[in-house]
Protein backbone atom coordinates (compact mmCIF):
# COMPACT_ATOMS: atom_id res chain seq x y z
CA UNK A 1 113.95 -59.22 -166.36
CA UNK A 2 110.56 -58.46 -164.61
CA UNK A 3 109.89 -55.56 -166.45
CA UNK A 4 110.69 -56.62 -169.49
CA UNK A 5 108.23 -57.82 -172.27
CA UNK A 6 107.76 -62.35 -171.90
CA UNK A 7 109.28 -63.43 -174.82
CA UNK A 8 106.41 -66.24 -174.57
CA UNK A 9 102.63 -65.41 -173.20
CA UNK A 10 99.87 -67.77 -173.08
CA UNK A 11 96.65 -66.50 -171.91
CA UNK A 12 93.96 -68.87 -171.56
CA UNK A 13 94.82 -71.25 -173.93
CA UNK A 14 92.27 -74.32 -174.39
CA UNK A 15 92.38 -76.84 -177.08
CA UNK A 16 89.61 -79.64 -177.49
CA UNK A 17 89.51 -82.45 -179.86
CA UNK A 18 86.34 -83.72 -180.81
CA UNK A 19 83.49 -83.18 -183.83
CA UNK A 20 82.18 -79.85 -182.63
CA UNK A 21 84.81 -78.75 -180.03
CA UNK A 22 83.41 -74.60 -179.95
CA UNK A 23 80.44 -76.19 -178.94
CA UNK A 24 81.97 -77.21 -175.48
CA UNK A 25 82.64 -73.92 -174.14
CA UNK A 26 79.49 -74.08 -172.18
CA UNK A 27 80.57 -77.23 -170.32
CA UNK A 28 84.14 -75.97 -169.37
CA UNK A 29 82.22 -72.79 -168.05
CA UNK A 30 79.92 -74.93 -166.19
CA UNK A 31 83.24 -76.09 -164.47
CA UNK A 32 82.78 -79.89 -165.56
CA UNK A 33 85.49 -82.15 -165.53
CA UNK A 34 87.31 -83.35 -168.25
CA UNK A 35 86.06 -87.20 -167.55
CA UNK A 36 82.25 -85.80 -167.34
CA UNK A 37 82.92 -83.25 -170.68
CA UNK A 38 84.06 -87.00 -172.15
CA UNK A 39 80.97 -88.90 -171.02
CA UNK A 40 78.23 -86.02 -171.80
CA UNK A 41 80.27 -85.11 -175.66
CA UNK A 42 82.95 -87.27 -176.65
CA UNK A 43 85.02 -84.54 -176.42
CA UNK A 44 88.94 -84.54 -175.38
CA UNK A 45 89.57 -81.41 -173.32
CA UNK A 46 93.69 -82.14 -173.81
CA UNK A 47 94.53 -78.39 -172.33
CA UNK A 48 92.26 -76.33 -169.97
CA UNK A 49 92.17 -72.43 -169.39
CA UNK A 50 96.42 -72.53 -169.08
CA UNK A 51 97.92 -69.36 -168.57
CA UNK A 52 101.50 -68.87 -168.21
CA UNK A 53 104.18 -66.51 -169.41
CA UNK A 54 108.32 -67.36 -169.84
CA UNK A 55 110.61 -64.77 -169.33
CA UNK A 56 113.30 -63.97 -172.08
CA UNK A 57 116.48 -66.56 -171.16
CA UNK A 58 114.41 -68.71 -168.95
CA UNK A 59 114.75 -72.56 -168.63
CA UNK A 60 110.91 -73.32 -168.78
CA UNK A 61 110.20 -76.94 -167.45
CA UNK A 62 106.24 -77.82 -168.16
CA UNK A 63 105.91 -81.37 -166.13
CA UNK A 64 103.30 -83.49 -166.08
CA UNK A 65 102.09 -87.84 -166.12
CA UNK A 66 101.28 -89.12 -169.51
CA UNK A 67 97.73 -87.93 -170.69
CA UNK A 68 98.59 -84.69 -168.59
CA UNK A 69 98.60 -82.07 -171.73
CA UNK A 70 101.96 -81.01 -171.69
CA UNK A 71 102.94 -82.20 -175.33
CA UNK A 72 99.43 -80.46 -176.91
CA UNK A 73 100.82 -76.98 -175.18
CA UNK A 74 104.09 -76.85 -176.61
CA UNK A 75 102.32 -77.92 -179.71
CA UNK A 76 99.90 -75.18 -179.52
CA UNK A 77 103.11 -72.71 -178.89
CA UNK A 78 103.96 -72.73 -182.87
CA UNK A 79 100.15 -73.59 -183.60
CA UNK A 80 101.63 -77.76 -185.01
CA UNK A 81 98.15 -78.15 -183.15
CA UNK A 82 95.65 -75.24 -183.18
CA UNK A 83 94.66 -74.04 -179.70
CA UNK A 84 90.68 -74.24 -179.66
CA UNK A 85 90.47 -71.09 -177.62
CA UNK A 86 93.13 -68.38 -176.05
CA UNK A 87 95.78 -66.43 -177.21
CA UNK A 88 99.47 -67.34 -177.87
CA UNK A 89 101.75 -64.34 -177.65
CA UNK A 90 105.61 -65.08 -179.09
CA UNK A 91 107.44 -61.35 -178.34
CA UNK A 92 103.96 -59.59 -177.95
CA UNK A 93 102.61 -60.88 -180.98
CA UNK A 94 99.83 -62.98 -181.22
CA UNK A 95 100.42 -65.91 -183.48
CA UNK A 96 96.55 -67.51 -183.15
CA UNK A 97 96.12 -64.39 -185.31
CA UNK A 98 98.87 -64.37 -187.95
CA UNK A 99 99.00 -65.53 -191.02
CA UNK A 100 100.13 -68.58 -192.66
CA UNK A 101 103.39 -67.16 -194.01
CA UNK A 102 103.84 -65.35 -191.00
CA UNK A 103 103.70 -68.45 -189.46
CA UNK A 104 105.97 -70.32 -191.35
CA UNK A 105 108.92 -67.08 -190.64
CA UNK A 106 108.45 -67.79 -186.57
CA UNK A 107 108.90 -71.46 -187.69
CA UNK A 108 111.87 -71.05 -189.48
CA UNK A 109 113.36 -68.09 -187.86
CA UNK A 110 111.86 -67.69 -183.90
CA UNK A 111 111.10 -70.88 -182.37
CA UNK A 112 112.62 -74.61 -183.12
CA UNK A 113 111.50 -77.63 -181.90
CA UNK A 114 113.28 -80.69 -180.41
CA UNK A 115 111.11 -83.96 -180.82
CA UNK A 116 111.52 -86.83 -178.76
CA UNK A 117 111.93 -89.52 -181.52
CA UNK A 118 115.13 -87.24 -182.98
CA UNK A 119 113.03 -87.07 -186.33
CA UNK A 120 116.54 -87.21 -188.31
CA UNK A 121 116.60 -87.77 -192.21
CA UNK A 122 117.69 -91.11 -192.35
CA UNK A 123 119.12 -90.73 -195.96
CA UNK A 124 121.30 -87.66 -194.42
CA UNK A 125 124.44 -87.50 -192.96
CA UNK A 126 125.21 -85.60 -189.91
CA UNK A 127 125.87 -82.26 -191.46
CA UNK A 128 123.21 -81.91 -193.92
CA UNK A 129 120.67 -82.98 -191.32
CA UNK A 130 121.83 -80.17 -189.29
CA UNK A 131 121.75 -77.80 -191.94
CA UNK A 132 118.16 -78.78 -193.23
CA UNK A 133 116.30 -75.67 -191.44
CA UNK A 134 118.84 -73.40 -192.79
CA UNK A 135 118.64 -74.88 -196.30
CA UNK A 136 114.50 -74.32 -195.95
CA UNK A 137 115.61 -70.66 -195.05
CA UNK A 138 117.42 -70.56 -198.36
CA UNK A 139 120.49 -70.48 -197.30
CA UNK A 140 123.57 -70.99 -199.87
CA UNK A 141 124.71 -74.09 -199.48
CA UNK A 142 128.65 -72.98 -198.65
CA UNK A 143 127.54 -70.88 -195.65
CA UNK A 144 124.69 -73.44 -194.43
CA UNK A 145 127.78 -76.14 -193.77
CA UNK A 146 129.87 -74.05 -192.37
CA UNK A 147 127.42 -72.72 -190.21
CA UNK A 148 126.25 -76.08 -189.46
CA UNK A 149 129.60 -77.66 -188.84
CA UNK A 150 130.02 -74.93 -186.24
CA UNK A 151 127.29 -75.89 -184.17
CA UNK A 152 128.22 -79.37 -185.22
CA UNK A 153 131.42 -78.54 -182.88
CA UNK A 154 129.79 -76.81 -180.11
CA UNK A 155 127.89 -80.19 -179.49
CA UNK A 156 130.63 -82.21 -179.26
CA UNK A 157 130.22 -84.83 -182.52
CA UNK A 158 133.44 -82.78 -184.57
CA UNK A 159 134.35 -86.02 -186.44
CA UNK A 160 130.62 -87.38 -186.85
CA UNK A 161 129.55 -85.11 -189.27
CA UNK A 162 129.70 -87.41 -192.38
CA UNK A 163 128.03 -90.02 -190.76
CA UNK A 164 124.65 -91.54 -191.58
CA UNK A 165 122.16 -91.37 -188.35
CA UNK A 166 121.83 -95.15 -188.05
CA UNK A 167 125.57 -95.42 -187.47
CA UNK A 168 125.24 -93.17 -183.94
CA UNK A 169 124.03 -94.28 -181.12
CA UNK A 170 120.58 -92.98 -179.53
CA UNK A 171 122.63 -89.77 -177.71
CA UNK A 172 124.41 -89.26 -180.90
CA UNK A 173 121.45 -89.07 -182.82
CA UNK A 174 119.59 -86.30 -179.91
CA UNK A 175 122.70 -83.70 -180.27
CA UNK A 176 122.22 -83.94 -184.01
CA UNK A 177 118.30 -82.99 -183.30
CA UNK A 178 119.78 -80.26 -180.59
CA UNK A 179 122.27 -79.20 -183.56
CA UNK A 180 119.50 -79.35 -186.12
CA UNK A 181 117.28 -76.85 -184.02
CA UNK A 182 120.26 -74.20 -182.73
CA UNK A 183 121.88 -74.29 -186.26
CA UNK A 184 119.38 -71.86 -187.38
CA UNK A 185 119.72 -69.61 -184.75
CA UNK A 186 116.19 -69.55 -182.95
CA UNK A 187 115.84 -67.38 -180.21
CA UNK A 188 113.11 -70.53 -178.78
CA UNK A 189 113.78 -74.00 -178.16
CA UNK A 190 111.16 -75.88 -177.55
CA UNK A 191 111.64 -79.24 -176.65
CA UNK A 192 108.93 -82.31 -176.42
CA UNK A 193 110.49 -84.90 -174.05
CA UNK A 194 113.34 -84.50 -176.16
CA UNK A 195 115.33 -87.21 -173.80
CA UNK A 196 112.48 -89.78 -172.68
CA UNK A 197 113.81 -92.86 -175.27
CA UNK A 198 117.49 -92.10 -173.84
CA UNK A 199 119.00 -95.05 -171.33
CA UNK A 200 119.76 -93.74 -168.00
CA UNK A 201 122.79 -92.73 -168.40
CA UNK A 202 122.53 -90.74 -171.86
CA UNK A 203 120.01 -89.23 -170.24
CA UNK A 204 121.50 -87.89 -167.42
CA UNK A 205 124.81 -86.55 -170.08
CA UNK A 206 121.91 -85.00 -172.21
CA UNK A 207 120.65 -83.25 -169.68
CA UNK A 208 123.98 -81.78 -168.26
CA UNK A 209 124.77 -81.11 -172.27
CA UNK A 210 121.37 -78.97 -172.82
CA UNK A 211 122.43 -77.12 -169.62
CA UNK A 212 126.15 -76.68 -170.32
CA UNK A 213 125.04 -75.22 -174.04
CA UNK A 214 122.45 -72.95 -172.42
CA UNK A 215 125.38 -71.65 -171.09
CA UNK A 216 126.85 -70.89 -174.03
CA UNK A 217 123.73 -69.63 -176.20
CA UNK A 218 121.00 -68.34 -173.65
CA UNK A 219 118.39 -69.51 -175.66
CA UNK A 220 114.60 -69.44 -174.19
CA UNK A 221 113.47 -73.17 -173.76
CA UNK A 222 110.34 -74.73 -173.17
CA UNK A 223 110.98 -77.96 -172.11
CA UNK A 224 108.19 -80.84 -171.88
CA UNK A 225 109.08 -83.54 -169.00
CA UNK A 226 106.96 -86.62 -167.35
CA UNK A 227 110.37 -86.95 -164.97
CA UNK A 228 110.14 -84.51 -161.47
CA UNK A 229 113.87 -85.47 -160.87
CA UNK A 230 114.78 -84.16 -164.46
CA UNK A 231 112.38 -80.86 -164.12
CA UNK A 232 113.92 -80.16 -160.57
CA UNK A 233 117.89 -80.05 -161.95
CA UNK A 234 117.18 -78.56 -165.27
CA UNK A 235 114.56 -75.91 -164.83
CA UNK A 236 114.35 -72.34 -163.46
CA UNK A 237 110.63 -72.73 -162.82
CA UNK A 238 108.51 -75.44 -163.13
CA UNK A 239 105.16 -75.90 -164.27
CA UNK A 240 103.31 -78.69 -163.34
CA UNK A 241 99.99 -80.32 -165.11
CA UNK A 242 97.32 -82.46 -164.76
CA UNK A 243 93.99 -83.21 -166.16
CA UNK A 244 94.66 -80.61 -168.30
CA UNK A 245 95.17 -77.92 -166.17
CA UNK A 246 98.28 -76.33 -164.38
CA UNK A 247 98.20 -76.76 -161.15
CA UNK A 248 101.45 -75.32 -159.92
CA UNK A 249 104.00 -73.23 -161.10
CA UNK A 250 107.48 -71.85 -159.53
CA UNK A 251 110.79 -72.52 -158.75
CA UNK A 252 111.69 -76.13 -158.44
CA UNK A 253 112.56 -74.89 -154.27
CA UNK A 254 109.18 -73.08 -153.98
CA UNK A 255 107.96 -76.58 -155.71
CA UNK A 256 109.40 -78.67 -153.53
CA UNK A 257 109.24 -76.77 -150.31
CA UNK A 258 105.69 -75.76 -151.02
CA UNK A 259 103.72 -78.13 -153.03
CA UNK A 260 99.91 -76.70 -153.06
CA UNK A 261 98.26 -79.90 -153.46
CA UNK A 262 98.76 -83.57 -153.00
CA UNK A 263 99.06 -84.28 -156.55
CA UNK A 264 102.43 -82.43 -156.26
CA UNK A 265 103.21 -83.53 -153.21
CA UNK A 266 103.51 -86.46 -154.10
CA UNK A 267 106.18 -85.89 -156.72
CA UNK A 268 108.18 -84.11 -154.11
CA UNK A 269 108.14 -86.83 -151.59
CA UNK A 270 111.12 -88.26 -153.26
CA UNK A 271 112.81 -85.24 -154.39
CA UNK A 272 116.35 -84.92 -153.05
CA UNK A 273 115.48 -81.51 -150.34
CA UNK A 274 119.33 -80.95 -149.46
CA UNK A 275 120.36 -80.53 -153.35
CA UNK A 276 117.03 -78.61 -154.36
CA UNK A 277 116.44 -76.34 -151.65
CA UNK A 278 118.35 -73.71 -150.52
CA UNK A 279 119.03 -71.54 -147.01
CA UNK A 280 116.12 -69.20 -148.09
CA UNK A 281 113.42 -72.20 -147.58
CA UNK A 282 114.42 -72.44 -144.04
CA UNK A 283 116.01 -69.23 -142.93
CA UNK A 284 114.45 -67.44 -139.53
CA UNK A 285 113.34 -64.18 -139.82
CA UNK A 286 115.45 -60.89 -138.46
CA UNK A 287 114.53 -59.57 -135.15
CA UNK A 288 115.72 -57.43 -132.84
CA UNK A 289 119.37 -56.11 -133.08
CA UNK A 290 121.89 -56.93 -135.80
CA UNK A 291 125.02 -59.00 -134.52
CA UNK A 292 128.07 -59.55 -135.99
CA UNK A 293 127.54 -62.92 -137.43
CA UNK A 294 129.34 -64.55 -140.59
CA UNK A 295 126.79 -64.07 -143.66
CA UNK A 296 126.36 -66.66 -146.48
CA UNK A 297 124.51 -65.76 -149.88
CA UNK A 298 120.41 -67.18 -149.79
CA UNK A 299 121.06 -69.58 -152.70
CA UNK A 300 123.78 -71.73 -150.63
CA UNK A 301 122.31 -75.23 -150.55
CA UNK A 302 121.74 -77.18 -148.12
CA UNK A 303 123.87 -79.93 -149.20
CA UNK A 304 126.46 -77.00 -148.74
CA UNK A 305 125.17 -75.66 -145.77
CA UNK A 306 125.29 -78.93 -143.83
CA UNK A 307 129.32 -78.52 -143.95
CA UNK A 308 129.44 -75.09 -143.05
CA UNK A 309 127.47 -75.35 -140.45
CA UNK A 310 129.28 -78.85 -139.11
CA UNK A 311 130.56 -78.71 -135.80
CA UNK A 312 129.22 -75.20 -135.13
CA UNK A 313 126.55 -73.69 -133.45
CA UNK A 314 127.12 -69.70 -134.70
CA UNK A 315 124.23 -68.38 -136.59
CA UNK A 316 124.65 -66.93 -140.33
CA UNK A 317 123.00 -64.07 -141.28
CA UNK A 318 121.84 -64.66 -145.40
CA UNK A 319 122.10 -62.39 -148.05
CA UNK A 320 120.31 -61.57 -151.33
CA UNK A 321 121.45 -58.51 -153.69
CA UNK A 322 123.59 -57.33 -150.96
CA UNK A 323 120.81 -56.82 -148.26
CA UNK A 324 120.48 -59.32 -145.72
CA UNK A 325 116.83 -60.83 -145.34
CA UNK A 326 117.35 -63.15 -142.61
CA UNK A 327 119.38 -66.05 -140.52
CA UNK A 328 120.35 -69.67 -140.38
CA UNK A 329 121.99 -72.13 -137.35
CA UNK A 330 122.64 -75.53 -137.07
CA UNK A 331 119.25 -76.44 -135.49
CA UNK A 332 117.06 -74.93 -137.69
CA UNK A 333 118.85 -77.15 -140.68
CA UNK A 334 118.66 -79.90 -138.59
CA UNK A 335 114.65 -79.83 -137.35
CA UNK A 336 114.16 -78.68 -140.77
CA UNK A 337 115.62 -82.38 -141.81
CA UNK A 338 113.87 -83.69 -139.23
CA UNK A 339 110.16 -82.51 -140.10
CA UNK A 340 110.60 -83.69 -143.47
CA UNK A 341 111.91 -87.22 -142.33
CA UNK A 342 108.83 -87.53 -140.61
């Protein structure tokens, strides 16, 4: 996956709103901050100089407090909001450049978009909702509902599909957004706190819904989050915002393990370690002569860990793609614990 073409590339992507926003380039330069670019121009720098790239099959997590940016990115991904400066790259193409039919086929074809308020036709049942993009793509109308009632299935409302959106509840109504945005077969899903207005409890079956489907259809997502807990089970690698800017990216155990600043850090502080991290965050490094110690994969987590190491005081060597890269005991896990409890 490393060598291969990002199926999404953003390369210093800005986007100011204001009267005269070109005219601001000299002030971001200048290294101002967005509160000072406010006061001197009334302009709103919403996204500064971000430059990221997701790999194809990757689950994206952008994270970030309200005001942060995150929602103006993913809406500069499909240009819904034009980025101000930067390029935009969707499987090496740049779409700040395109045209506006051009646009419209990534639209309808590469990348769909889940919006937090489900943005269902209310005068639509189930099935025809889900079928909309398809029936935009001109679909005939025999193979758009059978194609639709097939993804209909695959999120789990076979039986709902001739109901009106009103009559399902609020997780009801987010699968029918989820079916809405697979049903045409996108290759991106990008998704704008698409679980935010979700109780608790919806939430967390949404979540383990999106991931169980990802299983299924290893779609790229892009998903938009103001929830660290949420970012840290769903995501492969996590970028995280503020002011504008990213500040961090990496894996939610690089995130947590490693936060570069005290704005992250503080979004870690509560972050359950033994589920998120792994043996690889703590693991000693080789020296000396091999022995003939047990071996565990890198990835094992340290939830796990704690009960193979119970009771024991052997070392494990770890292992990642068949190499071992270095070793794990009982006291390292457990002053590992300790240095984080205090």
């Amino acid at each position: 996956m490393a060598h291969q073409q990002p199926i999404i590339a953003c390369k210093n992507v800005t986007k100011i709103f204001g009267a005269n926003p070109q005219h601001v380039r000299a002030q971001l330069e200048r290294g101002l901050s967005r509160a000072d670019i406010l006061a001197q121009t009334g302009h709103v720098v919403a996204v500064r100089d971000v430059s990221f790239s997701i790999a194809r099959g990757e689950f994206f997590v952008v994270m970030g407090l309200s005001g942060s940016g995150k929602s103006t990115l993913i809406r500069c991904i499909t240009r819904l909001i034009d980025p101000t400066f930067g390029t935009i790259e969707i499987n090496g193409q740049d779409i700040t450049q395109i045209s506006a039919s051009e646009l419209r086929h990534v639209r309808r074809h590469t990348a769909s978009m889940v919006f937090q308020r489900f943005g269902l036709f209310p005068h639509r049942r189930v099935l025809d909702n889900v079928a909309y993009g398809l029936e935009v793509q001109g679909v005939d109308k025999k193979t758009r509902q059978q194609q639709a009632m097939e993804i209909v299935q695959m999120v789990g409302l076979g039986g709902w599909e001739h109901y009106y959106p009103h009559e399902l509840s609020g997780g009801m109504q987010q699968r029918v957004g989820l079916a809405r945005a697979l049903a045409v077969q996108p290759e991106i899903l990008l998704c704008d706190e698409p679980f935010s207005a979700l109780d608790p409890l919806i939430r967390r079956e949404m979540q383990d819904e999106l991931m169980r489907l990802q299983q299924v259809v290893h779609k790229t997502v892009m998903f938009i989050t103001h929830d660290f807990l949420e970012a840290l089970k769903i995501g492969d690698r996590i970028a995280i915002m503020k002011d504008g800017e990213i500040v961090q990216v990496g894996t939610p155990q690089e995130i947590v393990a490693h936060p570069v600043n005290d704005y992250v850090r503080e979004f870690t502080k509560d972050a359950p370690r033994i589920k998120v991290l792994t043996a690889k965050t703590i693991m000693q490094p080789l020296e000396g002569e091999r022995h003939d110690y047990p071996t565990l994969p890198a990835h094992t987590s340290l939830e796990t860990l704690f009960g193979i190491l119970a009771g024991t005081t052997t070392p494990f060597y770890l292992t990642e793609a068949d190499q071992v890269i270095g070793w794990v005991d009982q006291a390292t896990l457990m002053r590992s614990v300790a240095e984080w409890a205090g």
